[in-house]
C-alpha atoms as a PDB file:
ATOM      1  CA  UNK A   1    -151.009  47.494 173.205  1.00  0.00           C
ATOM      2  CA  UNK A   2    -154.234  48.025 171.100  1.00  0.00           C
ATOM      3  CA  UNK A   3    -155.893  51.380 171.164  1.00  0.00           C
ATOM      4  CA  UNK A   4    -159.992  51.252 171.404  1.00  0.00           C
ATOM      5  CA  UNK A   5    -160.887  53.152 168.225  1.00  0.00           C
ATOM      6  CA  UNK A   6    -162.838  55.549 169.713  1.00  0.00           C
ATOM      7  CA  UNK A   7    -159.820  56.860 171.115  1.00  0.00           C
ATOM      8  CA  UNK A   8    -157.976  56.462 167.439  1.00  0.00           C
ATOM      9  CA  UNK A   9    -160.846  58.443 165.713  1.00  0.00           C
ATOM     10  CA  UNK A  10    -160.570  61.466 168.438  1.00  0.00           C
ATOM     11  CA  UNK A  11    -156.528  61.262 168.371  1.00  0.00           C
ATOM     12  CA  UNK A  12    -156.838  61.695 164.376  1.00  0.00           C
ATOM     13  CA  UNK A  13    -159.165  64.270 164.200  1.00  0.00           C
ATOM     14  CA  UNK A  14    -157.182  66.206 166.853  1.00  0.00           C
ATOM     15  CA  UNK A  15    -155.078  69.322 165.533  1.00  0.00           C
ATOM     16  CA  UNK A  16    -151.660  67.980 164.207  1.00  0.00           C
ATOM     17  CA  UNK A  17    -152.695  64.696 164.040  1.00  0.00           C
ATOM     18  CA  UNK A  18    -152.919  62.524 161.743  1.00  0.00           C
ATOM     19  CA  UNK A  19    -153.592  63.413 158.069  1.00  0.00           C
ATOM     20  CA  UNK A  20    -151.786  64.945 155.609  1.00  0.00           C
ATOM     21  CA  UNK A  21    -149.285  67.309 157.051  1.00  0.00           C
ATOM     22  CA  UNK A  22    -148.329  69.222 153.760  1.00  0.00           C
ATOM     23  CA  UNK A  23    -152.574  69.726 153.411  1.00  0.00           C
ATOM     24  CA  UNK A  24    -153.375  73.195 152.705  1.00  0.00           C
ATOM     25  CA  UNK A  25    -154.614  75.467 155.566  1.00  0.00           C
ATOM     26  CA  UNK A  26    -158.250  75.503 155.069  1.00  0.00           C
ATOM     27  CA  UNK A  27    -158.767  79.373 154.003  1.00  0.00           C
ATOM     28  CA  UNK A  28    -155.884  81.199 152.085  1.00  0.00           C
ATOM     29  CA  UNK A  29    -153.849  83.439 153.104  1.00  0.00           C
ATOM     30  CA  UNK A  30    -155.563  86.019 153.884  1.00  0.00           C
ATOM     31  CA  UNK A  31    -153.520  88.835 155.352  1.00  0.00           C
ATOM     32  CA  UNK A  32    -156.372  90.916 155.583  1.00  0.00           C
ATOM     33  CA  UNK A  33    -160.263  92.141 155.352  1.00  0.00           C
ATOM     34  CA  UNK A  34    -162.196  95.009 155.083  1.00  0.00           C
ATOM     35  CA  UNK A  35    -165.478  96.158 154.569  1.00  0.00           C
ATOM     36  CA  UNK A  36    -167.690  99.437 154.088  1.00  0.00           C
ATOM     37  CA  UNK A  37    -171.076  99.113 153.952  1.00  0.00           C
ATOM     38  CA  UNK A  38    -170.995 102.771 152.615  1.00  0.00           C
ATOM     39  CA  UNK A  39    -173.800 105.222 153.443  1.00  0.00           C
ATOM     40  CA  UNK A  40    -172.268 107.406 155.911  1.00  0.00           C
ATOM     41  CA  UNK A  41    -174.476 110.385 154.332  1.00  0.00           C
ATOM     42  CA  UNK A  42    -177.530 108.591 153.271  1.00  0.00           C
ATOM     43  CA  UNK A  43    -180.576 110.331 154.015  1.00  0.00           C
ATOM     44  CA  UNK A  44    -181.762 107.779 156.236  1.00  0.00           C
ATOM     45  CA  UNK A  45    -178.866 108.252 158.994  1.00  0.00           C
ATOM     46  CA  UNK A  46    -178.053 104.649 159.736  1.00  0.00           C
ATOM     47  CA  UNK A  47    -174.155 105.552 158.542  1.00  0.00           C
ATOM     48  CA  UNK A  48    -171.315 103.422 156.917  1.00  0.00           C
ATOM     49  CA  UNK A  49    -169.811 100.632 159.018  1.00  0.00           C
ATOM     50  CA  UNK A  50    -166.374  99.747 158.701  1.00  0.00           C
ATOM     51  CA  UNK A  51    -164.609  96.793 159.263  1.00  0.00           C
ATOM     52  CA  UNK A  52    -161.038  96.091 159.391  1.00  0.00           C
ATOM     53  CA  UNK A  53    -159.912  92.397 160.277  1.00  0.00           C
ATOM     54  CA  UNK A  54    -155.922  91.504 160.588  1.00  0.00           C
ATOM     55  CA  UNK A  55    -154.174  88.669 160.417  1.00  0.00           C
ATOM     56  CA  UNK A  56    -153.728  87.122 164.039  1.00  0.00           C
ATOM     57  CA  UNK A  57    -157.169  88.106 165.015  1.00  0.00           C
ATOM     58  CA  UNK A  58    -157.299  92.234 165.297  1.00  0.00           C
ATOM     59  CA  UNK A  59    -160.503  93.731 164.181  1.00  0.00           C
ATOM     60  CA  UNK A  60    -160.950  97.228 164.236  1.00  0.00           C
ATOM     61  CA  UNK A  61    -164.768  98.545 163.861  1.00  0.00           C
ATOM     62  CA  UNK A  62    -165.704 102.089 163.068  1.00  0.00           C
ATOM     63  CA  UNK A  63    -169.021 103.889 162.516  1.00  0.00           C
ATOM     64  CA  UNK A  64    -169.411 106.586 160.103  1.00  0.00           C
ATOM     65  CA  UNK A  65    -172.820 108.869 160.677  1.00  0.00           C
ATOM     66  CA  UNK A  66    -172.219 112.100 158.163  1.00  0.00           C
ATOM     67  CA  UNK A  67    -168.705 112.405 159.435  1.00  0.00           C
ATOM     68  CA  UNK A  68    -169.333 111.907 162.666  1.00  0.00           C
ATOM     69  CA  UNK A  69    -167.009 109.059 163.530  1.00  0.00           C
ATOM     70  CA  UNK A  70    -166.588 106.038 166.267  1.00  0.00           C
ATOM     71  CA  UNK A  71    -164.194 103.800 166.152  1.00  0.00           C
ATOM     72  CA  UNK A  72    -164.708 100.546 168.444  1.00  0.00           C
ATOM     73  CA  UNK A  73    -161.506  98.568 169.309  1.00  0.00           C
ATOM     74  CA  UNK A  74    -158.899  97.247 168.269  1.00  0.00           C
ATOM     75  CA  UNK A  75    -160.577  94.050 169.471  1.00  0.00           C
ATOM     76  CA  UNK A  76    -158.688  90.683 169.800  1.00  0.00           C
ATOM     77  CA  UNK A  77    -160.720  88.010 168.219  1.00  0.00           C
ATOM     78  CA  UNK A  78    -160.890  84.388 169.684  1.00  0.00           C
ATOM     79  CA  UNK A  79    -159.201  81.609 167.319  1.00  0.00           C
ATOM     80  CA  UNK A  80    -162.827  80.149 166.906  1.00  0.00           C
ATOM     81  CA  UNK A  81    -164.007  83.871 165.977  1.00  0.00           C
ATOM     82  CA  UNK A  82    -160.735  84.114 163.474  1.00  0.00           C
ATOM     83  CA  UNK A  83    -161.116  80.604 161.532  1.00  0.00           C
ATOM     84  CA  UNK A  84    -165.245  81.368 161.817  1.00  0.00           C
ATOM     85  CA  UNK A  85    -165.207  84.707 159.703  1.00  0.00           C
ATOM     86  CA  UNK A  86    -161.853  84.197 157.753  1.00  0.00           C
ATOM     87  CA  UNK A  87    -163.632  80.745 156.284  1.00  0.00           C
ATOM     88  CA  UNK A  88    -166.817  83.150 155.267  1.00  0.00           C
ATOM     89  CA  UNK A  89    -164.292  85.798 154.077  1.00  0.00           C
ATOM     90  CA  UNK A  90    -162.792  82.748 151.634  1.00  0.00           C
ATOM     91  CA  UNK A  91    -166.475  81.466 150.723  1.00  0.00           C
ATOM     92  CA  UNK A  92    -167.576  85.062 149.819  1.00  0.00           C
ATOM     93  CA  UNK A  93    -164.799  84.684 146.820  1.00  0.00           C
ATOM     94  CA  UNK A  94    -163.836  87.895 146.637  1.00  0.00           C
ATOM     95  CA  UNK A  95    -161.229  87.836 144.748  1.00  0.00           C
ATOM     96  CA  UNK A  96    -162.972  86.613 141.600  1.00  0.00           C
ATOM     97  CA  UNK A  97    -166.253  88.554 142.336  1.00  0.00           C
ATOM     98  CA  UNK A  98    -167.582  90.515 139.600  1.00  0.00           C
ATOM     99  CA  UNK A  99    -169.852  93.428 140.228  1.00  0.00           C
ATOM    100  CA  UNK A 100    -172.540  94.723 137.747  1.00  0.00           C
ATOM    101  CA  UNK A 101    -171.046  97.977 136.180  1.00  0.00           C
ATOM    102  CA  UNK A 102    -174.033 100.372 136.146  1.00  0.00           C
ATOM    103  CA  UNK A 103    -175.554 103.066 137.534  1.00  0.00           C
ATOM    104  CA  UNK A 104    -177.048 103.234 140.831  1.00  0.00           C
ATOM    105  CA  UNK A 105    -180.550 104.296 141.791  1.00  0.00           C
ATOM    106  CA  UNK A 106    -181.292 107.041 144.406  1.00  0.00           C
ATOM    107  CA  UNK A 107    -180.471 106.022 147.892  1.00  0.00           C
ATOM    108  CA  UNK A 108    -178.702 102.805 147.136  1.00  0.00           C
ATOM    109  CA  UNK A 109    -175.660 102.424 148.505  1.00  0.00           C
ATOM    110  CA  UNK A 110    -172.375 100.838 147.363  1.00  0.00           C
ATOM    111  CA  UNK A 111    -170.618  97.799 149.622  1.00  0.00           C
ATOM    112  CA  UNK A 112    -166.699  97.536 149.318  1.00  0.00           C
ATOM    113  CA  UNK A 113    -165.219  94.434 150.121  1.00  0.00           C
ATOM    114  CA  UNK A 114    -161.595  94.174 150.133  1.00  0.00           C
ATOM    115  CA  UNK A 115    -159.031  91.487 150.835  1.00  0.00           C
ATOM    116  CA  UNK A 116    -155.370  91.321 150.682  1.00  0.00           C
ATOM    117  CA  UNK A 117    -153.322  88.154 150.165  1.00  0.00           C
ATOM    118  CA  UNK A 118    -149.461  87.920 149.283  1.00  0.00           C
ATOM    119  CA  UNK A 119    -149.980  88.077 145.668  1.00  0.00           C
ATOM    120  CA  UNK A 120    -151.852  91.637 146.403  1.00  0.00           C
ATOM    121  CA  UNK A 121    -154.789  93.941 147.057  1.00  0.00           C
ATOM    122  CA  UNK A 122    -157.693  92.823 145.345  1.00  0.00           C
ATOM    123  CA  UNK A 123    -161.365  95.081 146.015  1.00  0.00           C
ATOM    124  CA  UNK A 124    -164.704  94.723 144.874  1.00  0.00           C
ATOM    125  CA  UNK A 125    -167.644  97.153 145.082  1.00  0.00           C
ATOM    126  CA  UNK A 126    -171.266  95.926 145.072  1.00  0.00           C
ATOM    127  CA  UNK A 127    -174.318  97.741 144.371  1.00  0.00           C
ATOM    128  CA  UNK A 128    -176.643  97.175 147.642  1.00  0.00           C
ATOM    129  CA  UNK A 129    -180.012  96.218 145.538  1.00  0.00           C
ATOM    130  CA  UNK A 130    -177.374  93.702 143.402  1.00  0.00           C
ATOM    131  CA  UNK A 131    -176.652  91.652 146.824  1.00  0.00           C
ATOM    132  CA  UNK A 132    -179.236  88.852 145.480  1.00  0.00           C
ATOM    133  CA  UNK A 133    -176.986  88.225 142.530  1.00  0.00           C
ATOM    134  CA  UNK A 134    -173.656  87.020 145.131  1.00  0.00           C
ATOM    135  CA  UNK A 135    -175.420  84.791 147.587  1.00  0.00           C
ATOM    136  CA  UNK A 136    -172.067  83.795 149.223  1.00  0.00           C
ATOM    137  CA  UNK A 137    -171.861  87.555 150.100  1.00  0.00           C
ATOM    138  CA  UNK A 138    -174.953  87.111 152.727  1.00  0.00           C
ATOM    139  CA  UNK A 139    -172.795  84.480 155.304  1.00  0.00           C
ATOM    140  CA  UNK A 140    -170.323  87.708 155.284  1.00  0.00           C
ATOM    141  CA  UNK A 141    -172.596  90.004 155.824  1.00  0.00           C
ATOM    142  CA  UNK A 142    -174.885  88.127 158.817  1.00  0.00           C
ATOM    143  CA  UNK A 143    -171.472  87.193 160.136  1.00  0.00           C
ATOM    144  CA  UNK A 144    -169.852  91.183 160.276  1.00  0.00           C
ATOM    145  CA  UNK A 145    -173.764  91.850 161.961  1.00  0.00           C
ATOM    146  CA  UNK A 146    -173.206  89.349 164.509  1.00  0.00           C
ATOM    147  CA  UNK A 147    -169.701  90.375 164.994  1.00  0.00           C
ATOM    148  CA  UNK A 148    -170.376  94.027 165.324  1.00  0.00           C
ATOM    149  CA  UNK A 149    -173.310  93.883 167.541  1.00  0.00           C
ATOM    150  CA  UNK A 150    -171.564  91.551 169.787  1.00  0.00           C
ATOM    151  CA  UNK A 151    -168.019  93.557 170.038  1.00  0.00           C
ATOM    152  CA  UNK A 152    -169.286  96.852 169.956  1.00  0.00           C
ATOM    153  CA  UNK A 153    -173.234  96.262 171.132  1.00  0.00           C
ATOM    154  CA  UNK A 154    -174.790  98.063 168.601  1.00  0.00           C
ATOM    155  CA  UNK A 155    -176.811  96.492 166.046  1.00  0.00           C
ATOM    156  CA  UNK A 156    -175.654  97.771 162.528  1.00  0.00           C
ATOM    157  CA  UNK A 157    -178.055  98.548 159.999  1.00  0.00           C
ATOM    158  CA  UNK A 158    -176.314  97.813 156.539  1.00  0.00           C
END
């Protein structure tokens, strides 16, 4: 019996299918993600956001305003939401990222980034006015915005 190839293609592109089973998964193991957009005292009063993503989809949101804190969640992400911000997790490299060391100027604030994988804990902190310099860090960023404003319906200001 032949198979029209249309029906080939969308058979191999299908999940399981095809390919090379022993093929990497797409982003590494990433048991999990956080971020802290710092700020929580700054004297313009937007406050820190915080950002806790798990392995298996739990993401944990909280809002720091001078101490004053919210926490939104724990929130069960959709696969597509998962593989979406895990893959901009892996492009944002943080694991080999590699912050200025200087001082910072008044009001700036500092972004932590943190990931942890089996071989360990690995964190990075990034000067806000030194964002330019790590362009993969702005698909994170726009995609924690989205994320947050959408889960929690407040639009973050980081």
């Amino acid at each position: 019996m032949r198979m029209p190839a249309l029906m080939l293609v969308l058979l191999l592109a299908a999940p399981g299918c095809g390919g090379d089973a022993d093929a990497p998964p797409a982003t590494p193991a990433f048991e999990r993600f956080a971020f802290d957009s710092g700020g929580a005292h700054h004297i313009q009063g937007h406050g820190a956001w915080r950002v806790e993503l798990l392995r298996g989809g739990k993401l944990v949101v909280a809002h720091d305003v001078r101490g004053k804190i919210k926490t939104y969640g724990p929130f069960d992400l959709t696969q597509r939401e998962q593989d979406a911000l895990w893959k901009v997790v892996a492009a944002a490299d943080i694991e080999n990222l590699r912050p200025d060391n200087r001082p910072g100027v008044p009001d700036e604030s500092t972004y932590a980034f943190m990931v942890t994988t089996a071989k360990g804990e690995t964190r990075a902190v990034v000067w806000q006015n030194d964002l330019p310099k790590h362009a993969a860090l702005g698909p994170l960023l726009t995609s924690l915005r989205a994320l947050i404003e959408a889960r929690c319906g407040k639009p973050p200001v980081f």
